[in-house]
Protein backbone atom coordinates (compact mmCIF):
# COMPACT_ATOMS: atom_id res chain seq x y z
CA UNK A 1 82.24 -17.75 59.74
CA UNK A 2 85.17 -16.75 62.08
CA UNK A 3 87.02 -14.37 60.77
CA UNK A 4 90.18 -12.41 62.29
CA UNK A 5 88.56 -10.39 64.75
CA UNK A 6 86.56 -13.60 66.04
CA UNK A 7 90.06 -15.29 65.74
CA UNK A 8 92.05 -12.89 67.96
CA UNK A 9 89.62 -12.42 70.23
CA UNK A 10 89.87 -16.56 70.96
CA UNK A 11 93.88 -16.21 70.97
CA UNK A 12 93.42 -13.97 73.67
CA UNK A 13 91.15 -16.10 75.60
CA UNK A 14 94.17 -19.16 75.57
CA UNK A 15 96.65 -16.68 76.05
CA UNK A 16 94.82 -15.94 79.50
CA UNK A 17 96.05 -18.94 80.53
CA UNK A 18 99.68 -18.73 79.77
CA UNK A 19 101.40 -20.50 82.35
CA UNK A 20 99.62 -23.01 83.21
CA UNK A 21 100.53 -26.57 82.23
CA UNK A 22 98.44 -29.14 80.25
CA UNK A 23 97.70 -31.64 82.62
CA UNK A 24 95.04 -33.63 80.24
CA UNK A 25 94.01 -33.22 76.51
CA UNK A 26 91.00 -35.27 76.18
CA UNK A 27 90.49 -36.21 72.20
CA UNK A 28 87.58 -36.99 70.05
CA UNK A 29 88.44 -38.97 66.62
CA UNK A 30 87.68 -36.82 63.99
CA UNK A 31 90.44 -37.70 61.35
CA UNK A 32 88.94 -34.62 58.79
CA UNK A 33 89.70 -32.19 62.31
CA UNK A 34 92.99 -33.33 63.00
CA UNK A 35 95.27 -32.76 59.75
CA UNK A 36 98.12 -34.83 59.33
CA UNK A 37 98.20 -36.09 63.02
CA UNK A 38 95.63 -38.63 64.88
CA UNK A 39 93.97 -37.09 67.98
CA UNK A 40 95.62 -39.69 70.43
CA UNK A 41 99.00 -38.04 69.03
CA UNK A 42 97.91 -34.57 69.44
CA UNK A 43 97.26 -35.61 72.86
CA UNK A 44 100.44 -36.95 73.71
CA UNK A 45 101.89 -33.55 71.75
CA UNK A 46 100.39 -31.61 74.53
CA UNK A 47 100.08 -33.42 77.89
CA UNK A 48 102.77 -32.14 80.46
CA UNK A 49 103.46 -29.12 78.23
CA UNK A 50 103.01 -25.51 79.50
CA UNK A 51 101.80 -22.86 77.96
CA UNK A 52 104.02 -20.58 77.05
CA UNK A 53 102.51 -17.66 74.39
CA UNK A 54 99.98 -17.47 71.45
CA UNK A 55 99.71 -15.88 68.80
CA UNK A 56 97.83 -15.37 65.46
CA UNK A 57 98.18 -14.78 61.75
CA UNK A 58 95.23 -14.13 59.02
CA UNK A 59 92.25 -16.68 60.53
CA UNK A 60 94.62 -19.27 61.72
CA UNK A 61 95.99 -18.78 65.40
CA UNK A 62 98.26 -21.51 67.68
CA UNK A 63 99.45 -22.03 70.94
CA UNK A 64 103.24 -21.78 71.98
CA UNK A 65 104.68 -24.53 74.34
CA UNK A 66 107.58 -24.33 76.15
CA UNK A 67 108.90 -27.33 73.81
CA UNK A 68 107.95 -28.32 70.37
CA UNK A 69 105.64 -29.17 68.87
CA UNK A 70 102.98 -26.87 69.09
CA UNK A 71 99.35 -26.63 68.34
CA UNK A 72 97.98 -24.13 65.32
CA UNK A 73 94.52 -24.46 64.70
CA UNK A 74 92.17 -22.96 62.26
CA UNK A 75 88.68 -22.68 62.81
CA UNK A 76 86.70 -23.65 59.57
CA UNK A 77 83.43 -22.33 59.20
CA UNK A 78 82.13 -22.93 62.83
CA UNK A 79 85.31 -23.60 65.06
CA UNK A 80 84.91 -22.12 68.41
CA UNK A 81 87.29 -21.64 71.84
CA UNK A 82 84.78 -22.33 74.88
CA UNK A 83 85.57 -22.09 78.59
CA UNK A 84 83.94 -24.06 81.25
CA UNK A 85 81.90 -21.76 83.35
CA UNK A 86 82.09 -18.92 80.74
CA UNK A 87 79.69 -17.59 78.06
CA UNK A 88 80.96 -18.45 74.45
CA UNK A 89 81.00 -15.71 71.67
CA UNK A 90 77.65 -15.13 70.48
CA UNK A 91 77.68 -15.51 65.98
CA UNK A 92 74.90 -14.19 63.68
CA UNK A 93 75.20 -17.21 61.44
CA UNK A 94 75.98 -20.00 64.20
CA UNK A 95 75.38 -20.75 67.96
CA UNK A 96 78.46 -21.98 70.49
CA UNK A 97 77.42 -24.16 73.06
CA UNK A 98 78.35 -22.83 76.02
CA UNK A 99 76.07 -23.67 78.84
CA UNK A 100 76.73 -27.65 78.72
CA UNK A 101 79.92 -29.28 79.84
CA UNK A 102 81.50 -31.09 77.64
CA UNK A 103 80.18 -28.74 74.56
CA UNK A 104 78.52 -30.67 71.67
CA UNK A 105 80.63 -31.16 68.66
CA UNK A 106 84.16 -30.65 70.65
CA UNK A 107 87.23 -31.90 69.50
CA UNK A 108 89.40 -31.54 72.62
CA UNK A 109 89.69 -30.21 75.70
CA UNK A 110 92.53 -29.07 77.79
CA UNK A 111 92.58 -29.45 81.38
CA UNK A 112 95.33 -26.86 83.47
CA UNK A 113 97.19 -26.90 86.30
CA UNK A 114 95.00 -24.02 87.48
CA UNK A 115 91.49 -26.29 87.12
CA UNK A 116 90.10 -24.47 84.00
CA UNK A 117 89.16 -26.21 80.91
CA UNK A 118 89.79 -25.30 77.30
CA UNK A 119 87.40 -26.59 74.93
CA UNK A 120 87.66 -26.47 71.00
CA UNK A 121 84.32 -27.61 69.09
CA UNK A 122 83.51 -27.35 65.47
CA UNK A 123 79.92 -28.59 64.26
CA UNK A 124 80.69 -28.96 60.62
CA UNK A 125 83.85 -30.67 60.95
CA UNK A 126 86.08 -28.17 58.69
CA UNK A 127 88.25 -26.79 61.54
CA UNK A 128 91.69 -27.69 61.04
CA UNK A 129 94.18 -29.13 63.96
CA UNK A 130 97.95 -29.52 63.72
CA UNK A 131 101.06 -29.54 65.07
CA UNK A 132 104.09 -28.06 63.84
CA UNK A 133 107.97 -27.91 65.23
CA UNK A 134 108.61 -24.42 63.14
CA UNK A 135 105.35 -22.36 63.45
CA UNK A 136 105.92 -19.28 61.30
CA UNK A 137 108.15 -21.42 58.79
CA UNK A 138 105.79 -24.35 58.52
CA UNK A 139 102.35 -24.41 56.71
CA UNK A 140 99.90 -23.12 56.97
CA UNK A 141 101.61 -19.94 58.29
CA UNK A 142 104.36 -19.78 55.87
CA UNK A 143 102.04 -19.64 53.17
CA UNK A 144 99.95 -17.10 54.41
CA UNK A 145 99.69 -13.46 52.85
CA UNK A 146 100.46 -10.61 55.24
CA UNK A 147 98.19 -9.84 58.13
CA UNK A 148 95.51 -7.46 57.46
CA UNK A 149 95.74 -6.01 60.81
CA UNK A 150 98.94 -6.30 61.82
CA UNK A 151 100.95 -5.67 58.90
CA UNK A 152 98.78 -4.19 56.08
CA UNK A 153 100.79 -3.36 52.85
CA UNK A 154 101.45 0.34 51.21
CA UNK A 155 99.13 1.92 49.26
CA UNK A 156 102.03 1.57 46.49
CA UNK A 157 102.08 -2.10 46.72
CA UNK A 158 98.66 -2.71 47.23
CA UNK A 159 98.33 -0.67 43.93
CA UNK A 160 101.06 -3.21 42.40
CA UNK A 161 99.49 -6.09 43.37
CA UNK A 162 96.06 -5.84 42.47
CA UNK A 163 96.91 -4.21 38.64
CA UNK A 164 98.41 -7.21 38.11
CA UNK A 165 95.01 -9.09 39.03
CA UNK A 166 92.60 -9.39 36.51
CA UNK A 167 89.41 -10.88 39.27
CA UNK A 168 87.20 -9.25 41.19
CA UNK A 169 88.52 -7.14 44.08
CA UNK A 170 86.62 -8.72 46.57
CA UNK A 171 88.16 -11.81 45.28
CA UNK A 172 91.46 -11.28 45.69
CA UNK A 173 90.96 -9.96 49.15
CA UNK A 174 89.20 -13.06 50.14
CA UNK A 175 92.42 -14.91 48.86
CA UNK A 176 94.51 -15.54 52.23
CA UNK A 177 97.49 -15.97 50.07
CA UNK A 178 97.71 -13.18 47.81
CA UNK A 179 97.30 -9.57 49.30
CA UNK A 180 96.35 -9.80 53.11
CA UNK A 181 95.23 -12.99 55.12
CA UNK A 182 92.30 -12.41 58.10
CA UNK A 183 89.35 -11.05 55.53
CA UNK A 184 86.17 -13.26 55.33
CA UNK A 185 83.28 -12.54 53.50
CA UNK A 186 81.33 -10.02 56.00
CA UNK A 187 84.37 -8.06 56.59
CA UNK A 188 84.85 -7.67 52.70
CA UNK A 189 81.73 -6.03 52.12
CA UNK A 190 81.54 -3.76 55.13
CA UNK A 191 85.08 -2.48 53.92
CA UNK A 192 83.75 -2.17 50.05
CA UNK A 193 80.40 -0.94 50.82
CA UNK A 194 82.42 1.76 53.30
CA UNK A 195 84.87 2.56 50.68
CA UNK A 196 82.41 2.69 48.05
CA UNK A 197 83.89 0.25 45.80
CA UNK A 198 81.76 -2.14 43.34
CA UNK A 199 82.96 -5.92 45.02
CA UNK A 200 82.84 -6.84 41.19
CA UNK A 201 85.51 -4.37 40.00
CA UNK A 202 88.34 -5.83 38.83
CA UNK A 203 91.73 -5.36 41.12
CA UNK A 204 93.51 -4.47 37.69
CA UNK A 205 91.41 -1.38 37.03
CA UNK A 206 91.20 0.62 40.31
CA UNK A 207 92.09 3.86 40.67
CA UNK A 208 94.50 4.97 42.91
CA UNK A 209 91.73 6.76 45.13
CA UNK A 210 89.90 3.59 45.31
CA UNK A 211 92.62 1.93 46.50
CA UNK A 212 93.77 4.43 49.34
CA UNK A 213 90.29 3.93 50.50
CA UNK A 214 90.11 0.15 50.56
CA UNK A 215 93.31 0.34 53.02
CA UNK A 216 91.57 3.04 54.88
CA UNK A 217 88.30 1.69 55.74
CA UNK A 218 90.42 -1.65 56.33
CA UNK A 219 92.60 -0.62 59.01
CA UNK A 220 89.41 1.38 60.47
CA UNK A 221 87.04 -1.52 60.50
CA UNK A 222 89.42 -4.20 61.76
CA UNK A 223 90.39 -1.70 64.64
CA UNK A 224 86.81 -1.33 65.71
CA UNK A 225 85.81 -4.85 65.80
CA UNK A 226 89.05 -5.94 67.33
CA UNK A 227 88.61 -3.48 70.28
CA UNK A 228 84.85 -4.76 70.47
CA UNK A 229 86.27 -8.10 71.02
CA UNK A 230 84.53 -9.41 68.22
CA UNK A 231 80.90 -8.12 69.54
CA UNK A 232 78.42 -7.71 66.90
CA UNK A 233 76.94 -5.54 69.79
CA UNK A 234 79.33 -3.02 69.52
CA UNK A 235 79.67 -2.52 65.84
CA UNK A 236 78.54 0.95 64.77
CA UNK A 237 74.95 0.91 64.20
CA UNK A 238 75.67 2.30 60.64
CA UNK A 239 78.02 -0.77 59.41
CA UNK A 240 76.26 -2.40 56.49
CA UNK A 241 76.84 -5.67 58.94
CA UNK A 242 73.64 -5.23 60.77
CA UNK A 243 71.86 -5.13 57.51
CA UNK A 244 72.89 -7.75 55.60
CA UNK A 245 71.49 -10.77 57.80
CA UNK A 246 67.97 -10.21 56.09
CA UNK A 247 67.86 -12.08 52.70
CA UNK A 248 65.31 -14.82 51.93
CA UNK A 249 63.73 -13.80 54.91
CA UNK A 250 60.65 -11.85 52.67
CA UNK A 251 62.35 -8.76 54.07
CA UNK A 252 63.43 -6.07 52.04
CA UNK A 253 67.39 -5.15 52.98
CA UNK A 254 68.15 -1.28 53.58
CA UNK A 255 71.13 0.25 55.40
CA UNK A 256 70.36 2.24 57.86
CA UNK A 257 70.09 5.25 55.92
CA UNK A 258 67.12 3.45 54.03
CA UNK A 259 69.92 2.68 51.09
CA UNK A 260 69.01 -0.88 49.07
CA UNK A 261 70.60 -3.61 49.68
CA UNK A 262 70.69 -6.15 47.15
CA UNK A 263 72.50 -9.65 46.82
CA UNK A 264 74.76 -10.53 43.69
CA UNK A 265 77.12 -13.85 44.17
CA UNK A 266 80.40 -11.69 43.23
CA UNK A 267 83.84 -14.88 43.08
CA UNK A 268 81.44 -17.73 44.08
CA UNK A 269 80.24 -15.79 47.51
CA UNK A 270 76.95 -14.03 48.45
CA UNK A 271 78.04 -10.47 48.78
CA UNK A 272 75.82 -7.00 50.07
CA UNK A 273 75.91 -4.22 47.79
CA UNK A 274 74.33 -0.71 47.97
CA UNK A 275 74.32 -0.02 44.14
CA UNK A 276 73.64 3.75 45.32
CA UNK A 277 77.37 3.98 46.72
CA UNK A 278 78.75 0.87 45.18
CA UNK A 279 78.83 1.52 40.87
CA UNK A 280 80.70 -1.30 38.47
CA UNK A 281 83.02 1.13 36.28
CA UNK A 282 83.70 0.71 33.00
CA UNK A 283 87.04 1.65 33.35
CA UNK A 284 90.76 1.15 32.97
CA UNK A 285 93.47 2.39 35.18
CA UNK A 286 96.08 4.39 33.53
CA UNK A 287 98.98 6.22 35.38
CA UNK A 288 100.64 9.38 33.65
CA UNK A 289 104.07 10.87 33.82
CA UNK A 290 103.35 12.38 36.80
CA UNK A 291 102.14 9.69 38.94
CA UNK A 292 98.88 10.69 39.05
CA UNK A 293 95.69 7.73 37.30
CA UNK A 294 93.90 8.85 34.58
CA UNK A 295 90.79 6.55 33.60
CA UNK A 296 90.39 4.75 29.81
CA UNK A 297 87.01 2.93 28.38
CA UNK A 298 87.59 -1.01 28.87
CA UNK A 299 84.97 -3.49 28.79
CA UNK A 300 83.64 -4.46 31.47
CA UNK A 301 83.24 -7.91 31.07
CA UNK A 302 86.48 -8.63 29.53
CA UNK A 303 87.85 -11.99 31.02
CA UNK A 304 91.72 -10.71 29.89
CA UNK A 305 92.51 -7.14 29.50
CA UNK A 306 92.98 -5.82 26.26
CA UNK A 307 96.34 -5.80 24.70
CA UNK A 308 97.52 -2.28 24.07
CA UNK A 309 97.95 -2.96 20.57
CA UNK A 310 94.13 -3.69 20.54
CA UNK A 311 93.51 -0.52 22.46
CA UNK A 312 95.40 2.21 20.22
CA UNK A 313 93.94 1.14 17.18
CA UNK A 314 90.47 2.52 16.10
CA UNK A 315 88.06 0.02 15.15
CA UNK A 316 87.78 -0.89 11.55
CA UNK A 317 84.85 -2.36 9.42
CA UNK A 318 86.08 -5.34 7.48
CA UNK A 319 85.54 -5.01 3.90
CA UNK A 320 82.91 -7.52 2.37
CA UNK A 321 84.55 -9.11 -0.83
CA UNK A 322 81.99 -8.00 -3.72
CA UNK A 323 79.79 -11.11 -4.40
CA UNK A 324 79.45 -12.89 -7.71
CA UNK A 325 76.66 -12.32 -9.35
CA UNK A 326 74.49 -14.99 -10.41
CA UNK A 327 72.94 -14.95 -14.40
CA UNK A 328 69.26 -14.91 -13.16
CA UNK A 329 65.76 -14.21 -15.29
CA UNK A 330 64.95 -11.34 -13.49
CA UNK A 331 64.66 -7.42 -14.10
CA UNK A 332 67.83 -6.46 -12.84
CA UNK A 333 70.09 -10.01 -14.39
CA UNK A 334 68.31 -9.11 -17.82
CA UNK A 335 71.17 -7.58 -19.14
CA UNK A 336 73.59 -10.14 -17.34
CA UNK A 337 71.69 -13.17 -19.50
CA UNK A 338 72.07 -10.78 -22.65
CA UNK A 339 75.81 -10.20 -22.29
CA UNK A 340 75.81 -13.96 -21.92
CA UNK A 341 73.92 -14.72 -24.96
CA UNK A 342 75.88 -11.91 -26.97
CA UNK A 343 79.53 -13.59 -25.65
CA UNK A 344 77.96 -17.20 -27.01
CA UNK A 345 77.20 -15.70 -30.21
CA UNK A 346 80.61 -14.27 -30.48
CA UNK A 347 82.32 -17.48 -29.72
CA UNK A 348 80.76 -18.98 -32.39
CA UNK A 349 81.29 -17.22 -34.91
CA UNK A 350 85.00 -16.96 -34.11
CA UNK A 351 85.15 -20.77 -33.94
CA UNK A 352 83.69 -20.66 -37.76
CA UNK A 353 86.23 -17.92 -38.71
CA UNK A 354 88.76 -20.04 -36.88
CA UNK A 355 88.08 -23.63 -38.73
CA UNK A 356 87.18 -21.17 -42.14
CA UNK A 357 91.03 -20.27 -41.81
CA UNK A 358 92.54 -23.77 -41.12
CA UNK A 359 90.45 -25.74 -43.25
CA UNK A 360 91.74 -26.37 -46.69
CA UNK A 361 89.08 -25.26 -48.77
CA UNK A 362 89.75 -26.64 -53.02
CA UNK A 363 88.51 -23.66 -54.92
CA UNK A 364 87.60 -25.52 -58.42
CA UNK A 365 88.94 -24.32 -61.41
CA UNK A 366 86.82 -21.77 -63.36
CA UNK A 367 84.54 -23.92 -65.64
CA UNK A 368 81.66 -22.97 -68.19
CA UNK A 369 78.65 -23.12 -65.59
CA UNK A 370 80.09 -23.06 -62.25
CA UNK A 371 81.73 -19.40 -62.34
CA UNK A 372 78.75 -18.44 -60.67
CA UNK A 373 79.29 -21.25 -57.44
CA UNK A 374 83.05 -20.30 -57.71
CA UNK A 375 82.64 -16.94 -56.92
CA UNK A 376 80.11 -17.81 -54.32
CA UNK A 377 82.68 -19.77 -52.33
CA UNK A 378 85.68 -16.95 -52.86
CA UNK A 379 82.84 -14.22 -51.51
CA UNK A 380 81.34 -16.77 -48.44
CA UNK A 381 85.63 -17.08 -47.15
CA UNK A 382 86.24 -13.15 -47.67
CA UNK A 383 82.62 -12.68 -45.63
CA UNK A 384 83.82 -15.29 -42.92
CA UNK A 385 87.08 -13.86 -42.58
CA UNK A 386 85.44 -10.22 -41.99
CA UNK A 387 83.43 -11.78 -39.97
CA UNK A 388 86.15 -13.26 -37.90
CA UNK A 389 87.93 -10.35 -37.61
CA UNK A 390 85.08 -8.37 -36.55
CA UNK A 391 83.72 -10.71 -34.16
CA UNK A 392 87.27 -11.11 -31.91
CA UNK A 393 86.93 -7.24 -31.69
CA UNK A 394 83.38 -7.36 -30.11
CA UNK A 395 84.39 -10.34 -27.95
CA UNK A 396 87.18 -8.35 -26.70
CA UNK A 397 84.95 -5.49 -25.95
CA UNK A 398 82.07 -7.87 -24.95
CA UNK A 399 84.48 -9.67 -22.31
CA UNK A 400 85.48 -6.75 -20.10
CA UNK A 401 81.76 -5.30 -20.13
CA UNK A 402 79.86 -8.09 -19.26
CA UNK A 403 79.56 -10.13 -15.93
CA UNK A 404 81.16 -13.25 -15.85
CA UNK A 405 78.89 -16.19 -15.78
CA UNK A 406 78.03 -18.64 -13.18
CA UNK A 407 79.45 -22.08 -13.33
CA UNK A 408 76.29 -23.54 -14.62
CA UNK A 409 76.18 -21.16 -17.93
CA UNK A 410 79.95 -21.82 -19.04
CA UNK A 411 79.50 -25.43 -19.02
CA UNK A 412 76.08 -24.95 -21.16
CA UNK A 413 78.66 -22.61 -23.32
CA UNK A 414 81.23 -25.01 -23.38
CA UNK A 415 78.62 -27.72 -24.60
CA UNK A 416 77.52 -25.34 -27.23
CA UNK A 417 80.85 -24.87 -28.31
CA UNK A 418 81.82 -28.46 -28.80
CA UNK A 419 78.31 -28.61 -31.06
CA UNK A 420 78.72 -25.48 -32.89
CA UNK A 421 82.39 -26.95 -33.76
CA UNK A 422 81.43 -30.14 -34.98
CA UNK A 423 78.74 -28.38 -37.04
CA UNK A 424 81.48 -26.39 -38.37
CA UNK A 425 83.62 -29.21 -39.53
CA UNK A 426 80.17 -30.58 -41.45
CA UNK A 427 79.16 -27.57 -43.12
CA UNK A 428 83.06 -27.03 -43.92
CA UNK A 429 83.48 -30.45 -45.66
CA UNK A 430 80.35 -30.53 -47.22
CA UNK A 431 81.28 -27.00 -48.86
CA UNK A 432 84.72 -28.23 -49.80
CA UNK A 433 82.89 -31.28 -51.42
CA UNK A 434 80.33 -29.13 -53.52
């Protein structure tokens, strides 16, 4: 894909030709091409104009007329400037047409007052054409991040930018309207790979060394290829570009120092990365009093970064709520089923002290021949209310020792209650009778 230095070395073919007037634009309908405008207007935009300056921002570039409207064009992912008679840049990805006349897949072409022809062609059909009154106050330009090459930001607010984005770095440098506009995917990785940054680490969590050298290698890498006119030719025979163009091939991808190269898709894009050189940190970016970053453990795959709340406060093990225990047959719930049976037993027999002490038991009077049952009765109340007494003490005791039941056992309890009481009652009544 064109990026800026393919870009600026195209503005500087049109401005060439600054002078010359626009004596035809011949027009191919392409209504996805031409944004916003129909080619026959574009045409009429631009016959009988002159050409008057260019000029170019980020990947997008336009030509100045000496009246409005003017022309700003973007060139996709295979736009091309051709000249009649003249070889077109040569792409790794792509091939211009250069050698027929018109060029396959043009758009337009501009004949000048000095007989040469202008040609713009795009293949895939997402180049973008328009015409604008206000260039640098109009879209697309107006929306545009700075320039990476002509006006790269401060380390200081390069730093405050990119803490305040939690996405990869190579990411947010991609993004034409956040940080810097210009950067396509090629140039991203030769500057990471050169700065020896991870294209995965997040912008929020570099350090500030990382990020002088990111602006660095930038402002070193655009220079070069600029000044080389955009010639792969002339790149440095040690730029991971020349290295990269190997994948799927069955070829195993080295720099040229024999470093691997291997292929991760890093913010939806196919990026190079020499893991030797280029490491994911697990780290978070922390400046101290003095300026200066110190480096804290953070996840690594954290999608938001961790509050500082979250941070300060050691990790705790949540306590477990002790389990119920369940009245099983089994060694260990032995002694649970015991209490159980122990805490029935106890019920009952205060439910027969209770109904001993309400009941209203006749005592007969002392007769010749019943002294005997008399005294029976008198000793079988004293006996129950001993009993009584006794018993509420062990339940007492028995309750705070023993395990509480499950629900299934306390309803058989409550069942044996409700029979224990009526047999109560019977045995009561048929004592009070005798």
């Amino acid at each position: 894909m064109p990026e800026l230095p393919e870009v600026e070395r195209a503005r500087k073919i049109i401005h060439g030709f600054c002078g010359c007037k626009v004596l035809k634009c011949l027009t191919v309908e392409d209504s996805l091409v031409f944004s916003g405008i129909s080619h026959t207007d574009f045409a009429k935009a631009l016959v009988g104009r002159t050409i008057t300056s260019t000029g170019r921002h980020g990947k997008n570039f336009w030509i100045s007329l000496d009246q409005a409207p003017h022309a700003v064009m973007h060139f996709g992912m295979t736009g091309s400037i051709l000249v009649k008679g003249q070889k077109g840049l040569e792409y790794k990805d792509f091939k211009t047409d250069s050698e027929t006349w018109p060029p396959r897949f043009h758009k337009f072409i501009l004949v000048l007052s000095n007989g040469s022809e202008l040609a713009f062609a795009d293949a895939r059909r997402l180049a973008r054409v328009r015409i604008v009154n206000d260039i640098l106050n109009e879209p697309p330009i107006s929306e545009l991040a700075p320039d990476a090459y002509l006006n790269p930001p401060s380390l200081p607010v390069f730093l405050s930018q990119t803490s305040k984005r939690n996405a990869p770095i190579k990411s947010i440098l991609l993004d034409q309207n956040a940080i810097v506009a210009g950067i396509g995917n090629y140039l991203v990785d030769e500057i990471l790979y050169q700065a020896h940054v991870h294209p995965g680490q997040h912008g929020s969590v570099l350090s500030k060394e990382e990020a002088g050298n990111i602006l660095t290698k930038m402002a070193e890498i655009l220079k070069v290829a600029v000044e080389a006119n955009a010639d792969f030719h002339q790149f440095p025979q040690d730029w991971l570009f020349h290295h990269r163009w190997g994948k799927g091939k069955g070829k195993l991808s080295a720099t040229s120092s024999g470093q691997k190269i291997i292929f991760e898709t890093v913010g939806g894009r196919t990026s190079a990365i020499v893991p030797e050189v280029q490491k994911l940190r697990k780290k978070k970016r922390k400046a101290d009093d003095d300026g200066a970053d110190e480096n804290e453990e953070d996840d690594e795959d954290d999608a938001e970064e961790p509050s500082e709340a979250k941070e300060s406060l050691p990790k705790q093990r949540k306590q477990k709520a002790p389990a119920k225990k369940k009245a099983k047959i089994t060694k260990k719930g032995k002694e649970v089923v015991e209490a159980e049976v122990v805490k029935e037993e106890v019920e009952d027999s205060a439910l027969i002290a209770e109904h001993s002490e309400v009941a209203e038991v006749p005592v007969p009077k002392p007769v010749r021949g019943r002294k005997k049952k008399v005294d029976t009765v008198v000793i079988k109340e004293s006996v129950i209310k001993e009993s009584a007494a006794t018993t509420t003490k062990i339940k007492s005791r028995s309750t705070r020792s023993t395990v509480s039941a499950s629900k299934n056992v306390k309803e058989e309890v409550e069942k044996e209650e409700v029979v224990v009481e009526q047999k109560v009652i019977r045995k009561t009544r048929g004592k009070a009778k005798g």
